[in-house]
Structure formats: structure tokens, C-alpha cells
Protein backbone atom coordinates (compact mmCIF):
# COMPACT_ATOMS: atom_id res chain seq x y z
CA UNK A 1 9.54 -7.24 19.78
CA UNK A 2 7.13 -4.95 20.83
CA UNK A 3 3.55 -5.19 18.70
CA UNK A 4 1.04 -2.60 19.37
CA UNK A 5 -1.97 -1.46 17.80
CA UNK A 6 -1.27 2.60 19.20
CA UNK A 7 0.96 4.78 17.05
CA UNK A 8 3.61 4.52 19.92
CA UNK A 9 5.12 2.50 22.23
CA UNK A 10 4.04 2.87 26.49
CA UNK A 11 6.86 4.21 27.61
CA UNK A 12 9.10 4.84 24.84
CA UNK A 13 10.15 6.97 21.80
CA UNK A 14 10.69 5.89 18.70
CA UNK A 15 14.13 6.95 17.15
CA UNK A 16 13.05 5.78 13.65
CA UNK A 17 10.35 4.58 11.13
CA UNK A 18 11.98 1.83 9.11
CA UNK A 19 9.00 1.34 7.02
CA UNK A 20 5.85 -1.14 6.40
CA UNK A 21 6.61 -4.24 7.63
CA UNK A 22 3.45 -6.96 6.56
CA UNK A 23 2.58 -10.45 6.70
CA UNK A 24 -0.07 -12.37 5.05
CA UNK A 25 -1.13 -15.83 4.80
CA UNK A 26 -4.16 -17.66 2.21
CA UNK A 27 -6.05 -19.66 4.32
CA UNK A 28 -8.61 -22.23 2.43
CA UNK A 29 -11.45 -24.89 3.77
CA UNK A 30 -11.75 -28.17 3.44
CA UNK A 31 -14.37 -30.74 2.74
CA UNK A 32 -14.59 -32.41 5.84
CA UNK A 33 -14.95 -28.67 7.92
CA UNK A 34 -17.40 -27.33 5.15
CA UNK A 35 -19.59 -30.54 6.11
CA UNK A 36 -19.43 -30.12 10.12
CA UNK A 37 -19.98 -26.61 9.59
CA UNK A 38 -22.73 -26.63 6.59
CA UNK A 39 -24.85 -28.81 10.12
CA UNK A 40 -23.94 -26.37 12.24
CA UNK A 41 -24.94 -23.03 10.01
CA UNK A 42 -28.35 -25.04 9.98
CA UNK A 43 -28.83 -25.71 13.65
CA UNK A 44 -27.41 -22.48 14.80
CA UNK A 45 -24.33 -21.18 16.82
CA UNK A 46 -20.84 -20.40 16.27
CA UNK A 47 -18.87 -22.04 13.56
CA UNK A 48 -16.41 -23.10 15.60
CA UNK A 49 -14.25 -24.85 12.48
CA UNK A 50 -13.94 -21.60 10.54
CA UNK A 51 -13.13 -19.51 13.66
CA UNK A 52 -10.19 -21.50 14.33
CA UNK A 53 -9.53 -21.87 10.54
CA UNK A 54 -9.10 -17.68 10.88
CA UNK A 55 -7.38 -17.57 14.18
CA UNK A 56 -4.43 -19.83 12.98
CA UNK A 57 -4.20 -17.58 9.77
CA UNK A 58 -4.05 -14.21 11.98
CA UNK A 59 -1.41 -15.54 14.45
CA UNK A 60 0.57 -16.83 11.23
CA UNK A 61 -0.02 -13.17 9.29
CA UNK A 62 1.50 -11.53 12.81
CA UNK A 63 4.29 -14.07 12.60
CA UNK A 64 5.73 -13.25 9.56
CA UNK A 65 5.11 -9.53 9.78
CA UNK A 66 7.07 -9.70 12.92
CA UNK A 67 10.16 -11.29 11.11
CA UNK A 68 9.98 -9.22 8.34
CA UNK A 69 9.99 -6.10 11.18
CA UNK A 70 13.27 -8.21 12.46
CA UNK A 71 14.74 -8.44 9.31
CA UNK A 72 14.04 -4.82 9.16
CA UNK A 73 15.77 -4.71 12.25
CA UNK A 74 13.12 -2.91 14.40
CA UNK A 75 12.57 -3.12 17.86
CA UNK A 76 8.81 -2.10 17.18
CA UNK A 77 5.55 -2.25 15.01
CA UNK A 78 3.36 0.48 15.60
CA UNK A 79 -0.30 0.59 13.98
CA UNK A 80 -0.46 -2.53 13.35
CA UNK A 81 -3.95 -3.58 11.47
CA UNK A 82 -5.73 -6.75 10.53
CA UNK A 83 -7.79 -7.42 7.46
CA UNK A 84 -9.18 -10.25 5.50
CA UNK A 85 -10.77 -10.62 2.88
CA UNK A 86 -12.02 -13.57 0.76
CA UNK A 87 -9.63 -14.79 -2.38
CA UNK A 88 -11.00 -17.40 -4.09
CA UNK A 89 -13.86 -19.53 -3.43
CA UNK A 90 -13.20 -21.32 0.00
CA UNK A 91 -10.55 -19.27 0.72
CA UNK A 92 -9.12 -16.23 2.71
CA UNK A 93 -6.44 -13.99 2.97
CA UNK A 94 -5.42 -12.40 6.25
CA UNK A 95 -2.72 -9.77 5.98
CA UNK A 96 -1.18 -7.94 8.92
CA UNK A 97 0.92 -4.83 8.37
CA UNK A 98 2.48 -1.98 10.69
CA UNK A 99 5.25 0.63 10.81
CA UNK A 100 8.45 -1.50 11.65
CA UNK A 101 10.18 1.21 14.23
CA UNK A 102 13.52 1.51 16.28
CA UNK A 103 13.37 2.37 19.58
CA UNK A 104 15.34 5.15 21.44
């Protein structure tokens, strides 16, 4: 499966558009990260804990967009986008969505 940000694949054409394939996942803190990382916001520096907190929610967001292109049964997702955005207090929501495309 072929994930790209460009509104085509290198090298290939696209024989159809299948539709908007997206994935999203609701991430949320927890206690013991909000304390490591409440020291940290006061000392300086990257908050490590939260960075990896949003890394594991993006790779799980392109995960199940990427099935849901499968299911679709494209070869492709072309324009694929990020966003996040907060939900509820402590948490976030990262969605990922694209055009879900077959391949010539």
C-alpha cells in the first residue's frame, strides 16, 4: 500500500478514486506523565512523554486509515493529511484521511 502525501503516485497513474479513506484515534494523558512532564515544562526542553504520547496516536490514525483504504480495496492513498486537535481535557484526537485510489 502505497501512502503519499502528493496527489499522485511516482511513477504511476491512478485508474480510480475510491473515495476518503480516514483513521482516527483519542489519545488521553495520564497522571503519572502529566507529573514527569508538569517538572519538565518547568525546567525547560522537550516533553518527551507527550511527544511519544502523539507519535503512537499518528502511526495508529495511519493504521487504520490504511485498512479502511484496503477494505476499500485500493492500492493507494493520495493526499493524505494529519490533524489533531484537543477533545476533552487531557485528551487528543489525531485523524488521518486521504483519497483511497486504484492503481493502473
Amino acid at each position: 500500500m502505497e501512502i503519499v502525501t502528493t496527489d499522485t503516485v511516482a511513477g504511476e497513474d491512478i485508474e480510480e478514486s475510491l473515495g476518503i479513506a480516514r483513521g482516527n484515534t483519542v489519545e488521553a494523558r495520564n497522571v503519572g506523565r502529566d507529573i514527569t512532564q508538569s517538572i519538565r515544562n518547568l525546567t525547560g526542553g522537550e516533553l518527551k512523554g507527550y511527544s511519544e504520547l502523539l507519535t503512537k496516536a499518528r502511526n495508529e490514525a495511519l493504521s487504520r486509515m490504511e485498512s479502511e483504504a484496503e477494505s476499500m480495496g485500493a492500492d493507494a492513498v493520495v493526499n493524505v493529511r494529519l490533524e489533531t486537535s484537543g477533545i476533552v481535557d487531557g485528551g487528543a484526537e489525531v485523524i488521518a484521511y486521504g483519497t483511497a485510489v486504484r492503481l493502473k
